[in-house]
C-alpha atoms as a PDB file:
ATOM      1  CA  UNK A   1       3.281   9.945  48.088  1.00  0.00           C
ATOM      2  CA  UNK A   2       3.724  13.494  46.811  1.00  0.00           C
ATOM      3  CA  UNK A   3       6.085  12.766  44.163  1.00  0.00           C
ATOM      4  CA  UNK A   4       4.143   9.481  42.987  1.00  0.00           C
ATOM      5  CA  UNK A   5       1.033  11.971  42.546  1.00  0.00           C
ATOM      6  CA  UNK A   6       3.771  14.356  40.647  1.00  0.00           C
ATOM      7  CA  UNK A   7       5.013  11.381  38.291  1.00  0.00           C
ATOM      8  CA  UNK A   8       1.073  10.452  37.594  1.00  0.00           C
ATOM      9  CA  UNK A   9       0.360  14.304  36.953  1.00  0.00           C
ATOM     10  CA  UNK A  10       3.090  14.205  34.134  1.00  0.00           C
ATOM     11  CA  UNK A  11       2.226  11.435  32.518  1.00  0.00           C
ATOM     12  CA  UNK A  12      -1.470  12.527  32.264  1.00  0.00           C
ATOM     13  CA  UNK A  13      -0.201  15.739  31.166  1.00  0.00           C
ATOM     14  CA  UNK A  14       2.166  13.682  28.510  1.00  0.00           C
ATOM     15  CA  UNK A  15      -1.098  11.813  27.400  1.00  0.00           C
ATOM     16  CA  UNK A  16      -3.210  14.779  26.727  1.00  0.00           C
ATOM     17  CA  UNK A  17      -0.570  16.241  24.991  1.00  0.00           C
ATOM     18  CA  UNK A  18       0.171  13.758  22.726  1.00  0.00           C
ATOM     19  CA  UNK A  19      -3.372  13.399  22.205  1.00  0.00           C
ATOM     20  CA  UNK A  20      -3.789  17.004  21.576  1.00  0.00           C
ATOM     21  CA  UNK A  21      -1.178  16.473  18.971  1.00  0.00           C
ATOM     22  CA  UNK A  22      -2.770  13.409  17.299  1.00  0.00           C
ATOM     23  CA  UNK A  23      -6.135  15.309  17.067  1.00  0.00           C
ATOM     24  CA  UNK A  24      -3.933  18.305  15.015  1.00  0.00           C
ATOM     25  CA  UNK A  25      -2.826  15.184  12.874  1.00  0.00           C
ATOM     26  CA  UNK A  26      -5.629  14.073  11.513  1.00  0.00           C
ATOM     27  CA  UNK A  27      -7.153  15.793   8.613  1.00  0.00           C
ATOM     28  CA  UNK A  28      -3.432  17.260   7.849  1.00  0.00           C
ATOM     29  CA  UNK A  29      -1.559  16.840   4.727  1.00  0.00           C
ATOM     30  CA  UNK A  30       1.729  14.682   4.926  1.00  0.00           C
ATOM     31  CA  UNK A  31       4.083  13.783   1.953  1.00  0.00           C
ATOM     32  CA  UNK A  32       4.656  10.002   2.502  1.00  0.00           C
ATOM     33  CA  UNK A  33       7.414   7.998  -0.214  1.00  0.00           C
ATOM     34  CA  UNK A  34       7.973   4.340  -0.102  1.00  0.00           C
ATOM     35  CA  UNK A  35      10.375   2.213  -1.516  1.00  0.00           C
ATOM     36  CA  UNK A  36       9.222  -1.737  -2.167  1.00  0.00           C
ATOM     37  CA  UNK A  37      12.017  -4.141  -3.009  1.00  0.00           C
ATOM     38  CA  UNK A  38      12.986  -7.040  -3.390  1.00  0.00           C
ATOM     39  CA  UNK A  39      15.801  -9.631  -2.417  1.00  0.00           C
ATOM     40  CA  UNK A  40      17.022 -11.861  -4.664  1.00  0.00           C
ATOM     41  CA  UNK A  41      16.984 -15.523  -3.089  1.00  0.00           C
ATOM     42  CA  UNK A  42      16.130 -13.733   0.097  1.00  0.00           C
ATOM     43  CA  UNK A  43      14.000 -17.082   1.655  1.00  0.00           C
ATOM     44  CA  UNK A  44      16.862 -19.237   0.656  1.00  0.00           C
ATOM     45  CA  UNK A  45      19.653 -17.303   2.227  1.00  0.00           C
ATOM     46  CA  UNK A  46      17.713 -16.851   5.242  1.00  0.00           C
ATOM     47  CA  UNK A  47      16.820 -20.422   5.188  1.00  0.00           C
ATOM     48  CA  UNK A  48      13.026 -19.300   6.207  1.00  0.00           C
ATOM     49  CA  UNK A  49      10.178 -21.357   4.575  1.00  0.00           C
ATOM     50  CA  UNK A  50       7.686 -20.446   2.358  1.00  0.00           C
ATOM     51  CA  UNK A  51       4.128 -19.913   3.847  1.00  0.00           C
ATOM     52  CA  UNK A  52       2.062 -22.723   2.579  1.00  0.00           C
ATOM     53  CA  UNK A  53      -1.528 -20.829   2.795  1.00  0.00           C
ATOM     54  CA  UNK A  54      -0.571 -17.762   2.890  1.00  0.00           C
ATOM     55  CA  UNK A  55      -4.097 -15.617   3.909  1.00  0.00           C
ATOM     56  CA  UNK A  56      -3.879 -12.257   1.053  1.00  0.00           C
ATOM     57  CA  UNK A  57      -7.092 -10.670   0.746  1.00  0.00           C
ATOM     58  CA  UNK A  58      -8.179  -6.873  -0.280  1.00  0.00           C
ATOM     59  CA  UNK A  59      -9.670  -4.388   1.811  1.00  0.00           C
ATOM     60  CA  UNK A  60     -13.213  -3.173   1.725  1.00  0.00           C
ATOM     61  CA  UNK A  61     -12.350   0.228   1.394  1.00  0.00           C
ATOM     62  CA  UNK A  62      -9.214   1.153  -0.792  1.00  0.00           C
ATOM     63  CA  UNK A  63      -8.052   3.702  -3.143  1.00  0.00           C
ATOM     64  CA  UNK A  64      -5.276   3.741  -5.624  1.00  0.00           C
ATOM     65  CA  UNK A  65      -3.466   6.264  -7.457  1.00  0.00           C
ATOM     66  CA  UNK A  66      -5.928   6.419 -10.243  1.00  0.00           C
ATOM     67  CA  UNK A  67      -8.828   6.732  -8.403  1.00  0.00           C
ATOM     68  CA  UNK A  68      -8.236   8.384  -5.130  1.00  0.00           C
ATOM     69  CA  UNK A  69      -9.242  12.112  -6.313  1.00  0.00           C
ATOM     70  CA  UNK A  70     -13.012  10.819  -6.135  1.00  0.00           C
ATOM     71  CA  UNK A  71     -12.505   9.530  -2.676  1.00  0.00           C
ATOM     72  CA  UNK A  72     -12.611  11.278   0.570  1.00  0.00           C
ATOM     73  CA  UNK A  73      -8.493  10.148   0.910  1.00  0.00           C
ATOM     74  CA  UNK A  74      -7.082  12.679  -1.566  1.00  0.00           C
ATOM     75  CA  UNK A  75      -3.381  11.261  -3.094  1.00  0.00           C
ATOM     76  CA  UNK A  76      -1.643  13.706  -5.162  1.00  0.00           C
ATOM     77  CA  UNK A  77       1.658  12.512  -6.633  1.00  0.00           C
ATOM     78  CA  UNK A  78       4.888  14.525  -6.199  1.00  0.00           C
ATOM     79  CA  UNK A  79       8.132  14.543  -6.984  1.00  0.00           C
ATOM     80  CA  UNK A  80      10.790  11.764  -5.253  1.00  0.00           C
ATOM     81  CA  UNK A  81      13.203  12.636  -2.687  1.00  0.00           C
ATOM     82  CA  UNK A  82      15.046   9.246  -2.219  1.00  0.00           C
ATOM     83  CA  UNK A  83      16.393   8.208  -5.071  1.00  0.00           C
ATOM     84  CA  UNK A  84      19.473   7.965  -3.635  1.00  0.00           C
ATOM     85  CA  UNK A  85      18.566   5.223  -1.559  1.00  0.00           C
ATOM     86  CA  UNK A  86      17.186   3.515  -4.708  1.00  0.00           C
ATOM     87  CA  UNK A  87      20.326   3.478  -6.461  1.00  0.00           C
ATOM     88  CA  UNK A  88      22.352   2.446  -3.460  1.00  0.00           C
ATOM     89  CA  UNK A  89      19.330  -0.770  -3.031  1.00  0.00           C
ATOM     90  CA  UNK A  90      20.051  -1.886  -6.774  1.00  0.00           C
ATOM     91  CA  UNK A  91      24.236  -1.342  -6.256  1.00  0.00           C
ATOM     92  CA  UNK A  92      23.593  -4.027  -3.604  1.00  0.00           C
ATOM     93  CA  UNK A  93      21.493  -6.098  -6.360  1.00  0.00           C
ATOM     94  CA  UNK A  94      18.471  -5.932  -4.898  1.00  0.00           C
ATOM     95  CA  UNK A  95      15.364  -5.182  -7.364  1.00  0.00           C
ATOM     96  CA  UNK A  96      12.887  -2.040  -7.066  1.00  0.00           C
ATOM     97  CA  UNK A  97       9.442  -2.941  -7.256  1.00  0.00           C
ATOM     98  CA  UNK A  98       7.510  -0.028  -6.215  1.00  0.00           C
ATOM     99  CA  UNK A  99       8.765   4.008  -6.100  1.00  0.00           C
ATOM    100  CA  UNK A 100       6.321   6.539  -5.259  1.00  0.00           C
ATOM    101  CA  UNK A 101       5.771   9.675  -3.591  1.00  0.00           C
ATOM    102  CA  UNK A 102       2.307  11.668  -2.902  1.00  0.00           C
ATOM    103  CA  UNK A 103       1.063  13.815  -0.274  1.00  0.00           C
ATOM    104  CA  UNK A 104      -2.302  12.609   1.338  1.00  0.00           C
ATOM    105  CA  UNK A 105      -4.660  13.963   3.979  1.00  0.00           C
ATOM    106  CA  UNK A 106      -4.257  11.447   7.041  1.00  0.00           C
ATOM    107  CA  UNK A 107      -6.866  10.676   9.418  1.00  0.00           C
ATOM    108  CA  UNK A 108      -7.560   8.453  12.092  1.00  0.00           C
ATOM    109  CA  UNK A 109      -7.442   4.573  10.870  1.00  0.00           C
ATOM    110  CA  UNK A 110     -11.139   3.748  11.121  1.00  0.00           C
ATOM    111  CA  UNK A 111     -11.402   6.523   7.937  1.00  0.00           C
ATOM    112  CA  UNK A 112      -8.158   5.813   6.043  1.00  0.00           C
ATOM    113  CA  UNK A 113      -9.077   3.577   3.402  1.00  0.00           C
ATOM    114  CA  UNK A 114      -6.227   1.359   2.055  1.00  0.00           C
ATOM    115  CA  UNK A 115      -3.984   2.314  -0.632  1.00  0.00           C
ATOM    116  CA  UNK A 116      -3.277  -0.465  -3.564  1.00  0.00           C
ATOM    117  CA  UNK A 117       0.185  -1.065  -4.335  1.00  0.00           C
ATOM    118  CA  UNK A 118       1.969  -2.970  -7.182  1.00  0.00           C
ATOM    119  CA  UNK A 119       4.829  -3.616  -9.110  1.00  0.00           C
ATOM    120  CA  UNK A 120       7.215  -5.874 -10.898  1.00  0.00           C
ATOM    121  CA  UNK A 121       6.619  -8.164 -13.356  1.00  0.00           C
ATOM    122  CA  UNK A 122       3.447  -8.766 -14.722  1.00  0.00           C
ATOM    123  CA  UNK A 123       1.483 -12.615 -15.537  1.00  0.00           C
ATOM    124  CA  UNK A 124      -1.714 -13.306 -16.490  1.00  0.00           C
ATOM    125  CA  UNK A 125      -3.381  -9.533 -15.594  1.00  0.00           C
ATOM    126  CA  UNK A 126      -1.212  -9.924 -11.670  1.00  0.00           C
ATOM    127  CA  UNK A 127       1.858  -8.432 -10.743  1.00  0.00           C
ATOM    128  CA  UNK A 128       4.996  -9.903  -8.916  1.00  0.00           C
ATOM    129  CA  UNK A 129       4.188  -7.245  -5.821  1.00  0.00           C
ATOM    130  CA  UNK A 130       0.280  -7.032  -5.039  1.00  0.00           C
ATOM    131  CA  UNK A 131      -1.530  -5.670  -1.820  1.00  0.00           C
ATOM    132  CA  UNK A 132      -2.225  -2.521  -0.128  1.00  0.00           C
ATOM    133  CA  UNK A 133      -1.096  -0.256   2.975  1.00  0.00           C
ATOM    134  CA  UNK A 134      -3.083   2.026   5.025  1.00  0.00           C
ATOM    135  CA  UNK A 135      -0.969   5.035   6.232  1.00  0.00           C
ATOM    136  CA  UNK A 136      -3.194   6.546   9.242  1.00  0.00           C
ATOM    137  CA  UNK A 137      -2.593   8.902  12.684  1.00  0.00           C
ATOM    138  CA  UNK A 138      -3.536   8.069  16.862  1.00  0.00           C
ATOM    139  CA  UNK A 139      -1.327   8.890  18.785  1.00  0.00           C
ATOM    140  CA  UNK A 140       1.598   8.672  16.150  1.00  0.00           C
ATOM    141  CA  UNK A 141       1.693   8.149  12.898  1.00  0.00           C
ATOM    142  CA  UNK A 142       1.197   4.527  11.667  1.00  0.00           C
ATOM    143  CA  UNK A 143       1.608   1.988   9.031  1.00  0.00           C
ATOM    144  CA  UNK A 144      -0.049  -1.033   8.295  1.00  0.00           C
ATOM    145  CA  UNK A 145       0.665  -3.274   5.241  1.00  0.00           C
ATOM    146  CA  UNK A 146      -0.395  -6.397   3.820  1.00  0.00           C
ATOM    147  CA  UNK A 147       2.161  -6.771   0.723  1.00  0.00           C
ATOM    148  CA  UNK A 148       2.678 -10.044  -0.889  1.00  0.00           C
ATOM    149  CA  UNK A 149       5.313 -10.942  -3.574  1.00  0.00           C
ATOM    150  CA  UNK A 150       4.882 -13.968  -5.785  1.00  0.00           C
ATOM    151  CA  UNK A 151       6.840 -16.411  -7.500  1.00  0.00           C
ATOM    152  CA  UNK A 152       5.226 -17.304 -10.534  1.00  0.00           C
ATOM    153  CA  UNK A 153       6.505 -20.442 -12.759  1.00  0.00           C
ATOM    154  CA  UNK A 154       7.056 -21.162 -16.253  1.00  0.00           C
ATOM    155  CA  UNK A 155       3.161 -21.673 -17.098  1.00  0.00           C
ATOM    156  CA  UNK A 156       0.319 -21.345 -15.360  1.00  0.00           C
ATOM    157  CA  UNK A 157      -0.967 -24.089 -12.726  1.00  0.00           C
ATOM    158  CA  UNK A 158      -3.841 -24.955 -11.174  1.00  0.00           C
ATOM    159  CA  UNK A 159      -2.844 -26.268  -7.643  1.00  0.00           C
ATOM    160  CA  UNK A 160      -0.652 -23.819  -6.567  1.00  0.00           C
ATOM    161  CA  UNK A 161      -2.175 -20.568  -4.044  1.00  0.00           C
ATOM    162  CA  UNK A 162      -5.166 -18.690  -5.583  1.00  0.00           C
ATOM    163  CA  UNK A 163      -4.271 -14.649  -5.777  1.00  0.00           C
ATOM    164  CA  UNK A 164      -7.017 -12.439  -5.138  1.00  0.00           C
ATOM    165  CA  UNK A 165      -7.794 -10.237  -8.140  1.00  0.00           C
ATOM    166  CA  UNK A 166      -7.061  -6.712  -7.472  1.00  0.00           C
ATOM    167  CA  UNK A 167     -10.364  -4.586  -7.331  1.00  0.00           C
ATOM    168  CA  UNK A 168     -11.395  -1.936  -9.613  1.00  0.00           C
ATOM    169  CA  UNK A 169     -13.730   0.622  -9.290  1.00  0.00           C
ATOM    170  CA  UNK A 170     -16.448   0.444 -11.145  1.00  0.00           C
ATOM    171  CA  UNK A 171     -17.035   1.406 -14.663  1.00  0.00           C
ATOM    172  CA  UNK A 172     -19.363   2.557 -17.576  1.00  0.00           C
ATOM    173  CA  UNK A 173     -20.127   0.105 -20.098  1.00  0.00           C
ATOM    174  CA  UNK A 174     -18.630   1.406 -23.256  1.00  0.00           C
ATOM    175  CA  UNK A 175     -21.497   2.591 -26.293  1.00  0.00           C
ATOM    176  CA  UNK A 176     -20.048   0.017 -28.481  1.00  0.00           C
ATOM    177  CA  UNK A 177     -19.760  -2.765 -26.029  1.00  0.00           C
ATOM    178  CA  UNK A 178     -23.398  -2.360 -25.343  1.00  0.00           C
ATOM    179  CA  UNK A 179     -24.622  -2.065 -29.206  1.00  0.00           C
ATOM    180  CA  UNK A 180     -22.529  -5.362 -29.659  1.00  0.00           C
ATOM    181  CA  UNK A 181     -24.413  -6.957 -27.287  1.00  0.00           C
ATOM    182  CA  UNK A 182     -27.651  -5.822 -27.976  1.00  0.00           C
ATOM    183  CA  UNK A 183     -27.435  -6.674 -31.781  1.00  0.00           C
ATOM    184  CA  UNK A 184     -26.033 -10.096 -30.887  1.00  0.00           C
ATOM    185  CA  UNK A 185     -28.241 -11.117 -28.286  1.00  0.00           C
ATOM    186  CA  UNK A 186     -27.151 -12.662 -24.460  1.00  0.00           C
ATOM    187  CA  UNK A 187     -23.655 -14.836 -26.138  1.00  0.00           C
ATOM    188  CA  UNK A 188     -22.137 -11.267 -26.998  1.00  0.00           C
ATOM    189  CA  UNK A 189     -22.997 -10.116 -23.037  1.00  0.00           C
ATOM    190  CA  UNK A 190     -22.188 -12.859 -21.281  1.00  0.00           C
ATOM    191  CA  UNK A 191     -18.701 -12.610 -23.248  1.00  0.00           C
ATOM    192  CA  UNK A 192     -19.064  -9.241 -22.149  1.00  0.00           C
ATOM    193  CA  UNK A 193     -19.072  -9.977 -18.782  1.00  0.00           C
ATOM    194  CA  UNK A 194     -17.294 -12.908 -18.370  1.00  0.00           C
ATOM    195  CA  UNK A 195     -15.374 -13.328 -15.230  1.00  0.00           C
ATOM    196  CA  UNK A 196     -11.242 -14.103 -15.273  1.00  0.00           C
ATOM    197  CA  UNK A 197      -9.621 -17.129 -14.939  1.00  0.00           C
ATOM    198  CA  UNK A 198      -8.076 -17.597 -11.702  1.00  0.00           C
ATOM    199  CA  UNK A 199      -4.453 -16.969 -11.430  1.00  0.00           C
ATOM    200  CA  UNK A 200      -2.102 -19.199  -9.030  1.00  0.00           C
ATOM    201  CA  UNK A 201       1.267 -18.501  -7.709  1.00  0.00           C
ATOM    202  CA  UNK A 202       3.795 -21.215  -6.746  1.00  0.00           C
ATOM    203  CA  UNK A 203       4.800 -19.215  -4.063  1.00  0.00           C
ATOM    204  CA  UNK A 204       4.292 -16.216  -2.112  1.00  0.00           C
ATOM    205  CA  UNK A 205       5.900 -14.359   0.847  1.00  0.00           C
ATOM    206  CA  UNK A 206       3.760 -12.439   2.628  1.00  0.00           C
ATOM    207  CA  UNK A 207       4.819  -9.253   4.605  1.00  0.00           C
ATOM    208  CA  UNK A 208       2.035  -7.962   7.142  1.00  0.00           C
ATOM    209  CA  UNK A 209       3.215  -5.622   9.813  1.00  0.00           C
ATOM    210  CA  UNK A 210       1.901  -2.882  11.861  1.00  0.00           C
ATOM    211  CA  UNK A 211       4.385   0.122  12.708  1.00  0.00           C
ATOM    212  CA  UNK A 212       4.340   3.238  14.494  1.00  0.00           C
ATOM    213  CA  UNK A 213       5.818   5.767  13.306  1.00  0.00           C
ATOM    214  CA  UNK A 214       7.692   9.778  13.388  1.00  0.00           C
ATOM    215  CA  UNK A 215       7.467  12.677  10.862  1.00  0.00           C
ATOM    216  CA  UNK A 216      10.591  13.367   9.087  1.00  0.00           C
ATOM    217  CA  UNK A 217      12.333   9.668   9.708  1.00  0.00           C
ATOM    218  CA  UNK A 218      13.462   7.157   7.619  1.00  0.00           C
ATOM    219  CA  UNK A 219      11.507   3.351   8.481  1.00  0.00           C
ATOM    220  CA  UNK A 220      12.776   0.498   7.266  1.00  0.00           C
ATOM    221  CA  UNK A 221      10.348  -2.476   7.426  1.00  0.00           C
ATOM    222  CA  UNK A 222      12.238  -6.487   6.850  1.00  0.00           C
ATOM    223  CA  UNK A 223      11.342  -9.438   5.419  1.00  0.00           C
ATOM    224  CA  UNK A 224      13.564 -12.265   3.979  1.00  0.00           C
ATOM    225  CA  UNK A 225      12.337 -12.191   0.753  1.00  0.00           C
ATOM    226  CA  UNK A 226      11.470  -8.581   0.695  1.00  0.00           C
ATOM    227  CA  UNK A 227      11.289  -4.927   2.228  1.00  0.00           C
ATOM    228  CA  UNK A 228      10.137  -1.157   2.585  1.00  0.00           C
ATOM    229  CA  UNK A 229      11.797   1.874   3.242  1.00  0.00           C
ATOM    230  CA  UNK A 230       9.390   4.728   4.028  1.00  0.00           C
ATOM    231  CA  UNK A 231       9.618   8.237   5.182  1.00  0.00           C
ATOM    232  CA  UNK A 232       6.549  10.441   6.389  1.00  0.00           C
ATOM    233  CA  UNK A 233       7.459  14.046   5.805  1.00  0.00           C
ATOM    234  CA  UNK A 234       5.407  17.524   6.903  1.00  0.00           C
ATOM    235  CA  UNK A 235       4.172  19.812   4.423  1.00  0.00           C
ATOM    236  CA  UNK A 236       4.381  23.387   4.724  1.00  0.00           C
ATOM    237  CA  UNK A 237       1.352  25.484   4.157  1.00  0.00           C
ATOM    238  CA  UNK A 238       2.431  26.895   1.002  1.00  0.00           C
ATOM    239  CA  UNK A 239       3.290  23.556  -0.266  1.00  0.00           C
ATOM    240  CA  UNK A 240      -0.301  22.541   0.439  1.00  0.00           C
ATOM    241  CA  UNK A 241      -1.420  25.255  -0.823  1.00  0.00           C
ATOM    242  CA  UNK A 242      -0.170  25.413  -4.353  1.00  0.00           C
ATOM    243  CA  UNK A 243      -1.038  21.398  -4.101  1.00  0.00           C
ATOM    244  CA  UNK A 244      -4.885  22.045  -3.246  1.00  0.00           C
ATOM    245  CA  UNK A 245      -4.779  24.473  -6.311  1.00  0.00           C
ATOM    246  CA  UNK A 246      -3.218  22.326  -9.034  1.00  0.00           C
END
């Protein structure tokens, strides 16, 4: 009985202290880099089938790289450490889709808004590699994403999957764009403002994943047609210093 109670009283002790340590997490800077790429005839190797209703849709609350300094999630670009493992991904012929590096206050998950990613080619205002990833802290550090890559054909169809449009944040209407339509009555605004045309993929892989994570290791996440090497690193306090300041 006594050494039951002694097993309980360390694991208690091992759960406050790793909550302890989650609470010092949040609200402290990280340097996160991620690597997106992509295998060429990945599905057919793997002889895995292609979703055929694949569910991709953007998060309420998001950020991206362009936008995040006006958002309580600050992002602030630095400098790539793994280019290394770039160059070894395309000796092994697979293609690089997405390369980036910032350092970014984390917080718990219910106030981590998501973080829009993209790359590869581009068709019809959409890109080859679309979605988002929330990087966030408990207990650990964590990663969820919700990447898609898309196989576009030769023109555009209208009975393939529907991609959601990426969001935007909103924007001022230019001075010209609103003498134009002023001058030339409603036509000229509802040109304006039309809406896009929908955009269809033939195809689309879909990688959604949820993974738990530790500072200063290397994650590799897999997918047939597709995958994501990520690495969460600390930041000293002068780093995050001179960062805050610039």
């Amino acid at each position: 009985m006594t050494r039951i109670l002694k097993i309980c009283s360390a694991l208690l002790l091992a759960l406050t202290a790793a909550g302890a340590q989650a609470a010092n997490y949040a609200g402290t800077t990280f340097e996160i880099e991620m690597i997106v790429f992509e295998r060429p005839q990945g599905m057919a190797q793997a002889r895995e089938t292609w979703p055929a209703a694949p569910r991709m849709q953007y998060p309420n609350r998001w950020v991206d790289f362009d936008t995040a300094k006006g958002e309580a999630l600050f992002l602030s670009p630095v400098a790539t450490k793994l280019d290394n493992k770039v160059a070894a991904l395309r000796r092994g012929g697979d293609r690089v889709l997405f390369h980036k590096a910032w350092q970014q206050v984390l917080q718990q998950k219910r106030n981590s808004p998501a973080i829009l990613i993209s790359g590869g080619d581009s068709f019809s205002g959409h890109q080859r590699l679309e979605g988002s990833v929330t990087v966030s802290v408990s207990r650990y550090l964590h990663l969820s994403t919700d990447l898609w890559l898309s196989e576009f054909g030769p023109q555009q169809v209208n009975n393939g999957i529907l991609l959601p449009r990426r969001p935007e944040a909103p924007r001022e209407e230019p001075l010209a764009l609103a003498g134009t339509a002023a001058q030339f009555g409603p036509a000229a605004n509802a040109f304006a403002t039309r809406p896009p045309q929908p955009v269809y993929a033939q195809r689309v892989a879909q990688l959604q994943q949820e993974r738990r994570m530790r500072s200063g290791e290397l994650h590799y996440l897999d997918h047939p047609a597709f995958g994501i090497l990520i690495e969460i690193r600390t930041v000293a306090p002068e780093e995050e210093q001179q960062s805050a300041g610039e």
